[in-house]
Protein backbone atom coordinates (compact mmCIF):
# COMPACT_ATOMS: atom_id res chain seq x y z
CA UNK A 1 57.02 221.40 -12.64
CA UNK A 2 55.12 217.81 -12.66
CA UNK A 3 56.22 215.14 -14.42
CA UNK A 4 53.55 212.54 -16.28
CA UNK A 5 53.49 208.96 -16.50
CA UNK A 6 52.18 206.70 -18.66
CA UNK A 7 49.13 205.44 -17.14
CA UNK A 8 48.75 201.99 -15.16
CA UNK A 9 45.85 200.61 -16.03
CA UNK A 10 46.05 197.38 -13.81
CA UNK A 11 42.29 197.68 -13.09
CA UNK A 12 40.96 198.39 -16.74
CA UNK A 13 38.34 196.38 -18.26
CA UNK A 14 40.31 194.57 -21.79
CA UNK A 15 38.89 193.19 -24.48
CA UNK A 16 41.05 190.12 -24.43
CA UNK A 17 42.91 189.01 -28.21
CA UNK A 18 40.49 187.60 -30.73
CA UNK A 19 43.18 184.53 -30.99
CA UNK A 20 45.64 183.06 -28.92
CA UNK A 21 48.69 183.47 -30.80
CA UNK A 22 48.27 187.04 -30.52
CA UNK A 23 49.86 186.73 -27.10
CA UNK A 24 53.15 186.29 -28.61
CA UNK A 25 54.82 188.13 -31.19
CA UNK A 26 55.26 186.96 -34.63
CA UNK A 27 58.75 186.31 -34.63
CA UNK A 28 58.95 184.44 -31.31
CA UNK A 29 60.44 180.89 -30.79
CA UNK A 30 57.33 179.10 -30.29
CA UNK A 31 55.10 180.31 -32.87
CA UNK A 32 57.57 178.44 -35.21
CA UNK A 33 57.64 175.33 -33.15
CA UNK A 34 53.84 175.27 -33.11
CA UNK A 35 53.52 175.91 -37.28
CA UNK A 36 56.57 173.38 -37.38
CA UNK A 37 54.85 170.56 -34.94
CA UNK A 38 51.05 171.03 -36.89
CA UNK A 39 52.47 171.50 -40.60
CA UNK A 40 56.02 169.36 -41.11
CA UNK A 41 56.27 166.34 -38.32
CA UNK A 42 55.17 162.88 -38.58
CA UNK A 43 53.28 162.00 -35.17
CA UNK A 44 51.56 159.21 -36.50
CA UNK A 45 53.55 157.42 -34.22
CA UNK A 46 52.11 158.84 -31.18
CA UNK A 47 48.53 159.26 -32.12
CA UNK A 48 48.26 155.26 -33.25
CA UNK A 49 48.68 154.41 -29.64
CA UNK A 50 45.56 155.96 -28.78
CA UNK A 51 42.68 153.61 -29.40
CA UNK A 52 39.96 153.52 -27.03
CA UNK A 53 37.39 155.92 -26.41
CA UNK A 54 36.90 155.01 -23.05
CA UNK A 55 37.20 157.70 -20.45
CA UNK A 56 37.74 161.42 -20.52
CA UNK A 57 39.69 162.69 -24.11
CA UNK A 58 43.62 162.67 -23.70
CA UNK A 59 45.02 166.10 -25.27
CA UNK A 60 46.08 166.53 -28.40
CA UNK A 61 49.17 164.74 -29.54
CA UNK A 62 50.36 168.15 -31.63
CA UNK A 63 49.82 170.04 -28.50
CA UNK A 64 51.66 167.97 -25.84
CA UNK A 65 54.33 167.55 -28.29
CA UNK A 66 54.42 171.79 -29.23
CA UNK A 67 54.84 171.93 -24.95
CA UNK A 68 57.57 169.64 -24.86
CA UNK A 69 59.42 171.24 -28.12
CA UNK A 70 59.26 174.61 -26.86
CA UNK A 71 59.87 173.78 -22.68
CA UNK A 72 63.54 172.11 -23.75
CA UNK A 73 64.32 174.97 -26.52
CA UNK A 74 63.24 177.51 -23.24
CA UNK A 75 65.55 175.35 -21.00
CA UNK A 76 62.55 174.31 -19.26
CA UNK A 77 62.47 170.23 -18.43
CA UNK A 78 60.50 169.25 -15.32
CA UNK A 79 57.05 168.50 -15.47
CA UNK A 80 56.10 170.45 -12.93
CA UNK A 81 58.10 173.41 -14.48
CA UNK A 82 56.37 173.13 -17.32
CA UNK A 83 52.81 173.28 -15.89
CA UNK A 84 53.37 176.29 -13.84
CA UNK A 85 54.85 177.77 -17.35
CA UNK A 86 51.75 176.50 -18.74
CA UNK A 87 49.68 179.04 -16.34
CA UNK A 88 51.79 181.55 -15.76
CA UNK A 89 54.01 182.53 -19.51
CA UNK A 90 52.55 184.10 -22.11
CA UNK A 91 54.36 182.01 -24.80
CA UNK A 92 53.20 178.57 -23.39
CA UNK A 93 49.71 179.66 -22.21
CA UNK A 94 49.36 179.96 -26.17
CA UNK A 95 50.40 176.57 -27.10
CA UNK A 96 47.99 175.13 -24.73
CA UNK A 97 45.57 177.79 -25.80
CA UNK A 98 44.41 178.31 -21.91
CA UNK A 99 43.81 174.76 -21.55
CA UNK A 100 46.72 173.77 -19.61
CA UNK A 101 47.46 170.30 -18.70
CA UNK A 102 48.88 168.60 -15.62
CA UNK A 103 52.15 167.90 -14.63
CA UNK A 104 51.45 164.34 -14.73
CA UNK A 105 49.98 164.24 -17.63
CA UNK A 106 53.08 166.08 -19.30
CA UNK A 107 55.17 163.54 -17.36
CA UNK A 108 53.33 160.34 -18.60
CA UNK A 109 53.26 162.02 -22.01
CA UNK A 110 57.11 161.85 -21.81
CA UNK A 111 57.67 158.90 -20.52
CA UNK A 112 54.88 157.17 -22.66
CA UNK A 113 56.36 158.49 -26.09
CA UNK A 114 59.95 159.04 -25.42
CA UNK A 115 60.98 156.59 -28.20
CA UNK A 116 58.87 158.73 -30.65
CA UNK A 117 59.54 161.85 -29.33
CA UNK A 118 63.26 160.49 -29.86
CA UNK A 119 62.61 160.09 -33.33
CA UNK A 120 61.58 163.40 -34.30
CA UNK A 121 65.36 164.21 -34.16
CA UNK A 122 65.86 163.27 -37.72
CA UNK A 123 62.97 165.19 -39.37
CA UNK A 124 64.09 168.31 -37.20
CA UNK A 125 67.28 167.89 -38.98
CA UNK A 126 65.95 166.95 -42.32
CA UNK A 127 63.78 170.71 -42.02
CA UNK A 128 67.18 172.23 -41.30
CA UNK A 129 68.56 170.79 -44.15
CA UNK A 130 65.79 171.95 -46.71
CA UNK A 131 66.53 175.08 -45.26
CA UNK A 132 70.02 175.41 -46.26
CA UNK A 133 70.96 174.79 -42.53
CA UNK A 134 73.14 171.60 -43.32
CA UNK A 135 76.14 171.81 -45.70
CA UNK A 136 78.32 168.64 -44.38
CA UNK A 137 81.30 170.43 -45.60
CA UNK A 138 82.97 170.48 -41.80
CA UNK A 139 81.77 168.09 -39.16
CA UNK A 140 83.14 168.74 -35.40
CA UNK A 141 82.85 165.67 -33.35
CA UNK A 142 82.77 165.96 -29.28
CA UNK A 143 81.29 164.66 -25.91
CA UNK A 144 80.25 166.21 -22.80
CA UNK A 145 79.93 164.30 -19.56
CA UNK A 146 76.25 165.52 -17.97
CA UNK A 147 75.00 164.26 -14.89
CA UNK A 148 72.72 161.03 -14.36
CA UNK A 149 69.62 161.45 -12.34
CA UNK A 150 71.62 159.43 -9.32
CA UNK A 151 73.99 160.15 -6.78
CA UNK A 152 77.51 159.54 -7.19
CA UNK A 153 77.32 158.86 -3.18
CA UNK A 154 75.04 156.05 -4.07
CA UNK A 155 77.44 153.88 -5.69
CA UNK A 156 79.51 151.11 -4.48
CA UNK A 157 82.74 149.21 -5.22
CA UNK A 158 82.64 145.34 -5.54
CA UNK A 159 85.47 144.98 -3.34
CA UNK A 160 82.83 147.36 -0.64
CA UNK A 161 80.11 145.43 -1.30
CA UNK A 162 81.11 141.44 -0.49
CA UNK A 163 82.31 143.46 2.42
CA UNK A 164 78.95 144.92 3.11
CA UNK A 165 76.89 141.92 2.20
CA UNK A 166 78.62 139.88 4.69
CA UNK A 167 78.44 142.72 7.41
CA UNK A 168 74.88 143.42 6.64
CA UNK A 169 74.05 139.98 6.46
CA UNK A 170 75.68 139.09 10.18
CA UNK A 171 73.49 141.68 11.00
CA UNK A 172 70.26 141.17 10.20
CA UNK A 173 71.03 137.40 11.12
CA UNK A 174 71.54 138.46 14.47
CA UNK A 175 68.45 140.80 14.98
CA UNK A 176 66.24 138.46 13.48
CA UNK A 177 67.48 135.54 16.39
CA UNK A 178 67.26 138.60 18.60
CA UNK A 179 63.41 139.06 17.55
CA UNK A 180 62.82 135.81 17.31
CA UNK A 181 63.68 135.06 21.00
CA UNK A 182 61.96 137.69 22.23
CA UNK A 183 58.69 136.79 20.50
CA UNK A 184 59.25 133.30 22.32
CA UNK A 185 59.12 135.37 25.26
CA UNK A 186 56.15 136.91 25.01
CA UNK A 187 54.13 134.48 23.92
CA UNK A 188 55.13 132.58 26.84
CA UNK A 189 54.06 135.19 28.67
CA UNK A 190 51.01 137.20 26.96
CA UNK A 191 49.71 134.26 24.75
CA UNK A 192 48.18 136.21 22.65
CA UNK A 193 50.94 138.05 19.96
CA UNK A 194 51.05 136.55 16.46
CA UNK A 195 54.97 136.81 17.12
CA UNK A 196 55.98 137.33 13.50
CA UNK A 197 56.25 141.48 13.11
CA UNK A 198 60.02 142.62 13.05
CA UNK A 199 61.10 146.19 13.00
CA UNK A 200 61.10 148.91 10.02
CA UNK A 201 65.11 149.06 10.11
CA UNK A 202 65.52 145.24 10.21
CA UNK A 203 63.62 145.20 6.56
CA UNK A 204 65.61 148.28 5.48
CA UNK A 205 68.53 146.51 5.76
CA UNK A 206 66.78 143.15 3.76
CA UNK A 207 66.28 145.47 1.07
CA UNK A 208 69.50 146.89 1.45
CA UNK A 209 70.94 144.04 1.43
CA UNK A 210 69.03 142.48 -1.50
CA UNK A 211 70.10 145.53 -3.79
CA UNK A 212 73.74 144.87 -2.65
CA UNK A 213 73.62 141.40 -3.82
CA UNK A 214 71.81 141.62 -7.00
CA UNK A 215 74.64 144.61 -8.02
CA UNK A 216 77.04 142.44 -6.89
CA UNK A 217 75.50 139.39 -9.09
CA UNK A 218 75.02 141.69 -12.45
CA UNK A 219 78.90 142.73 -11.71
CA UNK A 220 80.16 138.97 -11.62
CA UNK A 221 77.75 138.47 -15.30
CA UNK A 222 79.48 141.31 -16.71
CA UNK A 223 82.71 140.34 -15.61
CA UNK A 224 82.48 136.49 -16.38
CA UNK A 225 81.33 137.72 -20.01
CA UNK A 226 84.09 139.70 -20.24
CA UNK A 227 86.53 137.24 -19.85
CA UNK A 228 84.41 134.28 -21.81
CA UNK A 229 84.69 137.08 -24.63
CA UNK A 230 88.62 137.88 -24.00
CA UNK A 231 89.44 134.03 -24.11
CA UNK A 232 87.89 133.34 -27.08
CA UNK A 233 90.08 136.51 -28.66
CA UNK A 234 93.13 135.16 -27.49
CA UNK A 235 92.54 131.72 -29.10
CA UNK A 236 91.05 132.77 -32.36
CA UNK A 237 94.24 135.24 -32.40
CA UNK A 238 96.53 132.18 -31.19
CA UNK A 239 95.06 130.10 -34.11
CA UNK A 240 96.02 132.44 -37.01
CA UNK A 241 99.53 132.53 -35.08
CA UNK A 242 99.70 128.61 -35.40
CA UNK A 243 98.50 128.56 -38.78
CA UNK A 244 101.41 131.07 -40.38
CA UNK A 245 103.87 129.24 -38.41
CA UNK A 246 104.70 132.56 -35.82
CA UNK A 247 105.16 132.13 -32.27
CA UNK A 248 104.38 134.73 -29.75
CA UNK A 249 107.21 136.82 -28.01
CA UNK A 250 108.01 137.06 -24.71
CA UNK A 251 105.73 135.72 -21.33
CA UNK A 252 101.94 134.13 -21.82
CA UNK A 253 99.41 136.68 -20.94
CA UNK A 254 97.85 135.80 -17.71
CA UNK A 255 94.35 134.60 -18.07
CA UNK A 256 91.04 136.72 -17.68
CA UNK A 257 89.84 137.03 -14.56
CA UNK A 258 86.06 136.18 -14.41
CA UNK A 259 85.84 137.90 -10.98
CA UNK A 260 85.02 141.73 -11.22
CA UNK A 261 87.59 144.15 -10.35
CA UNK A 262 87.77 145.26 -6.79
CA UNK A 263 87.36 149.27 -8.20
CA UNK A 264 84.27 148.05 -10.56
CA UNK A 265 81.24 150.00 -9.18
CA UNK A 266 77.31 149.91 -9.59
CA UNK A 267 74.95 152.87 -8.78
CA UNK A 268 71.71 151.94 -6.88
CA UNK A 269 69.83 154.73 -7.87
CA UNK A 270 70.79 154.15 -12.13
CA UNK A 271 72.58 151.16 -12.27
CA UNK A 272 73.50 151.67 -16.06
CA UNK A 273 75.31 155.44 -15.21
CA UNK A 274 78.80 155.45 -14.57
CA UNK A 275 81.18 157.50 -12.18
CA UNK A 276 83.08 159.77 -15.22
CA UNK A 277 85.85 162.04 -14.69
CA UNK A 278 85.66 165.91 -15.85
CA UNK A 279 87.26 169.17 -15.39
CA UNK A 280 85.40 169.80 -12.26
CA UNK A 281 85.87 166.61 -10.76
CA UNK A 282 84.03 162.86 -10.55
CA UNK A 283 80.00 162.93 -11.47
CA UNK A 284 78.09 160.53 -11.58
CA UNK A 285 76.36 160.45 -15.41
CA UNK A 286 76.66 159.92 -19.01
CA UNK A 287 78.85 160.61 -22.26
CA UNK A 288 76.22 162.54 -24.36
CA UNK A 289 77.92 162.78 -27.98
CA UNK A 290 77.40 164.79 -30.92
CA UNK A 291 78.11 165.71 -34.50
CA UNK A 292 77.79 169.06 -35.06
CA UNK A 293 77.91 170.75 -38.60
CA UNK A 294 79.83 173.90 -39.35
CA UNK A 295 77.65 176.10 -41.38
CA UNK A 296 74.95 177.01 -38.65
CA UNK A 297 75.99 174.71 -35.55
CA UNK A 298 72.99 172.36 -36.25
CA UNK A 299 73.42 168.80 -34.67
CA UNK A 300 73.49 166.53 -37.25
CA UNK A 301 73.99 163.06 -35.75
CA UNK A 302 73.89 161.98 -31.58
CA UNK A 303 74.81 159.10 -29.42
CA UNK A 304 75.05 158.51 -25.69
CA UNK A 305 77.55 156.13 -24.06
CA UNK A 306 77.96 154.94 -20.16
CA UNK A 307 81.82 155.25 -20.90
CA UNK A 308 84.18 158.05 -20.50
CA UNK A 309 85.94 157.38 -23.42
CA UNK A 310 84.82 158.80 -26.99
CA UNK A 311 87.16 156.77 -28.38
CA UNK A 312 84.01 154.12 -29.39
CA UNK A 313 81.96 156.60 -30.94
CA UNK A 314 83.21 157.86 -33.51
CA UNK A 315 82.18 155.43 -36.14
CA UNK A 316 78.68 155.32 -34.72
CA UNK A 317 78.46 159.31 -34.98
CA UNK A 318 79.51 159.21 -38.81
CA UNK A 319 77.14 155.94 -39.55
CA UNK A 320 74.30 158.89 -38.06
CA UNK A 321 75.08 161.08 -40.25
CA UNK A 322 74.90 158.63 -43.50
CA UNK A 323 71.57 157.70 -42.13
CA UNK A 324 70.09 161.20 -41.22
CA UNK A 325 71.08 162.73 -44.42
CA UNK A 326 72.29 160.01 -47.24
CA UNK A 327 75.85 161.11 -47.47
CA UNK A 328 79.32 161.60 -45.84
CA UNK A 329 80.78 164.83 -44.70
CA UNK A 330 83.73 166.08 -46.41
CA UNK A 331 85.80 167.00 -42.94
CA UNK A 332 85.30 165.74 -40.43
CA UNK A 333 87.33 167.18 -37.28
CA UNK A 334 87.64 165.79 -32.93
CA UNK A 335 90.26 166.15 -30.06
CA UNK A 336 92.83 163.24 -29.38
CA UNK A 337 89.78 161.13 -27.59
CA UNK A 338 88.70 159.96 -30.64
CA UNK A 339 92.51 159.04 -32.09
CA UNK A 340 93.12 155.70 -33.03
CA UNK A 341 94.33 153.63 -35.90
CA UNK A 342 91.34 151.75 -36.40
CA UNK A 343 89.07 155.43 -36.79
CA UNK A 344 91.78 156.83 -38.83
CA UNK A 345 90.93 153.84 -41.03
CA UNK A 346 87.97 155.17 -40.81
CA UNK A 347 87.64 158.47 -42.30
CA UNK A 348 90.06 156.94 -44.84
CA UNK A 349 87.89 153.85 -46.01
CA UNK A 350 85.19 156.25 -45.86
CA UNK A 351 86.80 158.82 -47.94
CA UNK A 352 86.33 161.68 -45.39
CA UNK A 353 89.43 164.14 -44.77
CA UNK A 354 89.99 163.94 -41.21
CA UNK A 355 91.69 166.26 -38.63
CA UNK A 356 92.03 164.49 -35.32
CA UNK A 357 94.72 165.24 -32.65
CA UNK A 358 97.15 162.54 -32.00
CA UNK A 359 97.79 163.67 -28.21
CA UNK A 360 96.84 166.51 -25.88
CA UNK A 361 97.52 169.76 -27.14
CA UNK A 362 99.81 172.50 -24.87
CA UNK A 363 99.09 175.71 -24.75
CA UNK A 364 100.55 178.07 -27.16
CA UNK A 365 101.89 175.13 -29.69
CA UNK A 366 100.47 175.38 -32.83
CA UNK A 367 99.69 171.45 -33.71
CA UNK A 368 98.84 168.50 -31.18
CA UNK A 369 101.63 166.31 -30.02
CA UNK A 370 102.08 163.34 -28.29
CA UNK A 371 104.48 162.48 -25.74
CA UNK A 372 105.06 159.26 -27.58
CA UNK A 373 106.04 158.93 -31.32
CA UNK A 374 104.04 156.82 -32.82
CA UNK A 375 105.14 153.96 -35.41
CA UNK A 376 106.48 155.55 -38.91
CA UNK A 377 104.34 155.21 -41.48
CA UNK A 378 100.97 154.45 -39.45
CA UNK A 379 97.79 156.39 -39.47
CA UNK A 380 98.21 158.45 -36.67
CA UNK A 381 101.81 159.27 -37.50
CA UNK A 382 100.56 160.40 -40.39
CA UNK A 383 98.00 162.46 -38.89
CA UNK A 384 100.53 163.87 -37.09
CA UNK A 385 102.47 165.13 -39.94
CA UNK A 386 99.97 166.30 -41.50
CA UNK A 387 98.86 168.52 -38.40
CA UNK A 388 102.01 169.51 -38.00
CA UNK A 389 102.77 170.59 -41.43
CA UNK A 390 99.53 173.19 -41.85
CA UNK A 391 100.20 174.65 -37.97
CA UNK A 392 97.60 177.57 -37.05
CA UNK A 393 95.74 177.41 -40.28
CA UNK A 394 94.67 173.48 -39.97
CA UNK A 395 91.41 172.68 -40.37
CA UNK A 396 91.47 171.39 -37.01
CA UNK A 397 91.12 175.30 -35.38
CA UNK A 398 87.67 175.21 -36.48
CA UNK A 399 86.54 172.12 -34.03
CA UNK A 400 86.58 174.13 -30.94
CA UNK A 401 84.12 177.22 -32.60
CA UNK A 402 82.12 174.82 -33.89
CA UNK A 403 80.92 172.09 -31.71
CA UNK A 404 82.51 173.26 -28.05
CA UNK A 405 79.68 176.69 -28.38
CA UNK A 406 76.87 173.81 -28.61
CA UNK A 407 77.63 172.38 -25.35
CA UNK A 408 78.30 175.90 -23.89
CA UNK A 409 74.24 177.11 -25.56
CA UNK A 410 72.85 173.36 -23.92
CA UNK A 411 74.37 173.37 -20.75
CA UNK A 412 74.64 176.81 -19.73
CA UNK A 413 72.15 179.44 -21.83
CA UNK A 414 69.48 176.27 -21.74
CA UNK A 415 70.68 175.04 -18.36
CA UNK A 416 70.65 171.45 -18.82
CA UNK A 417 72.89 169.95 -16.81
CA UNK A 418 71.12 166.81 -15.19
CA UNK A 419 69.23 164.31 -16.99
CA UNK A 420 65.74 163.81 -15.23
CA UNK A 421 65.43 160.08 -16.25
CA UNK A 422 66.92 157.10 -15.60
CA UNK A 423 68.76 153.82 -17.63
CA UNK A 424 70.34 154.64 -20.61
CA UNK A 425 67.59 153.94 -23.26
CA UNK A 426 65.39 156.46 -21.47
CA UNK A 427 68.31 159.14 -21.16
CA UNK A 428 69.35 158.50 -25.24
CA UNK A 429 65.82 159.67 -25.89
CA UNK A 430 65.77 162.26 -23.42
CA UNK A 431 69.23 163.49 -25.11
CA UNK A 432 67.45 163.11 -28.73
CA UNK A 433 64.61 165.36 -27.90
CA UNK A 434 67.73 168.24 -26.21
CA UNK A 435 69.77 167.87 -29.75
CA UNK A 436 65.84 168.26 -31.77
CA UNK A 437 65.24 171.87 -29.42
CA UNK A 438 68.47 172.72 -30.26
CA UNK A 439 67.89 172.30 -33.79
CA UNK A 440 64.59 174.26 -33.60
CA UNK A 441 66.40 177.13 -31.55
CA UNK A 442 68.99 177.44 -34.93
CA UNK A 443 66.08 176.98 -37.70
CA UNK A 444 64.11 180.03 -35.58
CA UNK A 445 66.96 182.30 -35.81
CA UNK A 446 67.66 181.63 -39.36
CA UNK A 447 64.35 181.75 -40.38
């Protein structure tokens, strides 16, 4: 008995669809991203910097900023990625309507309007919100460590580079006598040799040497701020100690040092990244932050910080949300990175009901603990109490199914896991316009 297929009709004359959005179905992720991008953002922003009429037509603002949109919700983020998608997918040959434009182009568009693009963060989230997306009842705070566009192999210690400076610096000394005397030489002998050229490697090593000494300068500014700032602590603090008559116990603090410490490094490649310690190991990166509410998982505030610790960023996450949305949230909930006295103050000046761990939970307690007790009466020993006291059903449990899954859809379903620019203005907007896809991906599915 024969069996039937359905027919391939690979070589069939089509009609093709009377409109480009019939290439997609209805329902799919970037039909709502284009209808969101033409009908509810502000790009007046981007389209005032075009002014002269000079030259062939840039594309449309709406359009380039549709392809961007839709490439980071896809987990789609270099330029050239994005072209070939542009030619090749079905869903992004349809924002482009067949037009598609070049990976430069995309890549100047980026790097043009990343401040703007940066901006449409907030009136993402302010969409979510109107659609019931944002409740601010429980706020999870947390950071992830993602990777810098730079080599962790390209960094070097302070202590490593007087070292190298003074190595290098012997050494290109010595070839350049070296060259010298041999150009002597053969102008004695030929005459006729302008006697100035020097090899490739002895300039490589100029330039290496010139990017070893200006790290090594911005490392002795930071450093001799650092201490101008310290000293001026310690004698506005020794003046209040004068004026109520206390004296201060024990040895005087040894002064600040205005020479960098030996360990302090600087990356060549992004000099404003920072080596940073995770689960895996040392990278080479950023602290991308974010506040993530727990009705729907939408990010409703974001920061980015060179430092390792979140300790700093807590206060800046909540002013975000007060400015995003006009209001506080009523719980707000983080690990023991962001426990301190001075953010339990916080939440409590702020009249916010925290949950924050006071110290590294174990596994299979049912409260964080610290290894030491801290001071009776004090903000985190009363945090500490107060974890204690509701065990397994704190409001705490809900921090880690609420903001931890973000990271996990980002990093691993979106596969972001390196930033492709560099400093860290350009990587705060290049984390702005992750957090805004992410937003989009959560309105699409609830729509």
């Amino acid at each position: 008995m024969s069996k039937y297929f359905r027919a391939w009709k690979i070589d069939e004359v089509q009609l093709l669809p009377a409109r480009v959005t019939d290439y997609v179905p209805s329902d799919h992720l970037s039909r709502l991203i284009v209808s969101v991008v033409r009908e509810s953002l502000d790009l007046s922003a981007i389209e005032s910097s075009y002014r002269s009429g000079v030259g062939q037509p840039p594309f449309e603002p709406q359009l380039m900023t549709a392809l961007l949109l839709h490439a980071y919700a896809s987990g789609v983020y270099g330029s050239r990625r994005i072209a070939r998608a542009s030619r090749e997918r079905a869903d992004f040959m349809m924002i482009v309507a067949g037009d598609p434009p070049d990976f430069r182009t995309i890549s100047e568009f980026r790097r043009r309007h990343l401040e703007a693009l940066a901006g449409l963060f907030v009136q993402v989230l302010k969409l979510a919100e109107k659609a019931g997306l944002v409740k601010l009842g429980h706020v999870a705070l947390d950071g992830t460590k993602i990777k810098a566009n730079a080599s962790k192999h390209k960094a070097m210690s302070y202590a490593h580079m007087k070292k190298r400076e003074a190595e290098l610096k012997a050494e290109v000394d010595r070839w350049l006598a070296a060259a010298e005397t041999a150009d002597r030489e053969e102008d004695r002998l030929y005459g006729e040799r302008r006697g100035d050229e020097l090899p490739d490697w002895v300039a490589d090593k100029q330039k290496r040497l010139e990017k070893i000494r200006q790290a090594k300068a911005e490392l002795e500014a930071e450093a001799k701020a650092a201490a101008g700032a310290a000293r001026k602590t310690r004698a506005a603090a020794e003046e209040r100690r004068q004026a109520a008559g206390r004296k201060k116990p024990g040895k005087p603090a040894a002064p600040p040092k205005a020479e960098p410490d030996g360990k302090a490094q600087r990356n060549f490649s992004d000099p404003e990244s920072r080596i940073l310690k995770t689960k895996d190991g040392y990278i080479q990166g950023y602290n991308a932050q974010a506040a993530v509410d727990g009705a729907h998982q939408i990010i409703v505030a974001q920061t980015l910080t060179s430092s390792s610790s979140d300790q700093a960023q807590l206060a800046p996450l909540l002013d975000g949300i007060r400015a995003n949305l006009g209001r506080n949230p009523d719980e707000v909930s983080a690990d023991a990175g962001y426990c301190s006295d001075a953010n339990l103050r916080t939440l409590e000046r702020r009249r916010i009901a925290g949950y924050i761990a006071t110290g590294r939970q174990k596994h299979g307690t049912r409260s964080a603990t610290t290894n030491k007790a801290p001071p009776p009466g004090s903000p985190i020993a009363r945090m500490s109490t107060k974890l204690k006291r509701a065990g397994h059903r704190s409001r705490y449990r809900l921090r880690k199914q609420v903001v931890e899954p973000v990271f996990g859809q980002i990093k691993q379903a979106r596969g972001f896991r390196q930033f492709l620019l560099r400093g860290i203005g350009k990587v705060s907007g290049e984390w702005a316009l992750i957090c805004s896809a992410h937003n989009l991906v959560k309105l699409a599915r609830a729509a």
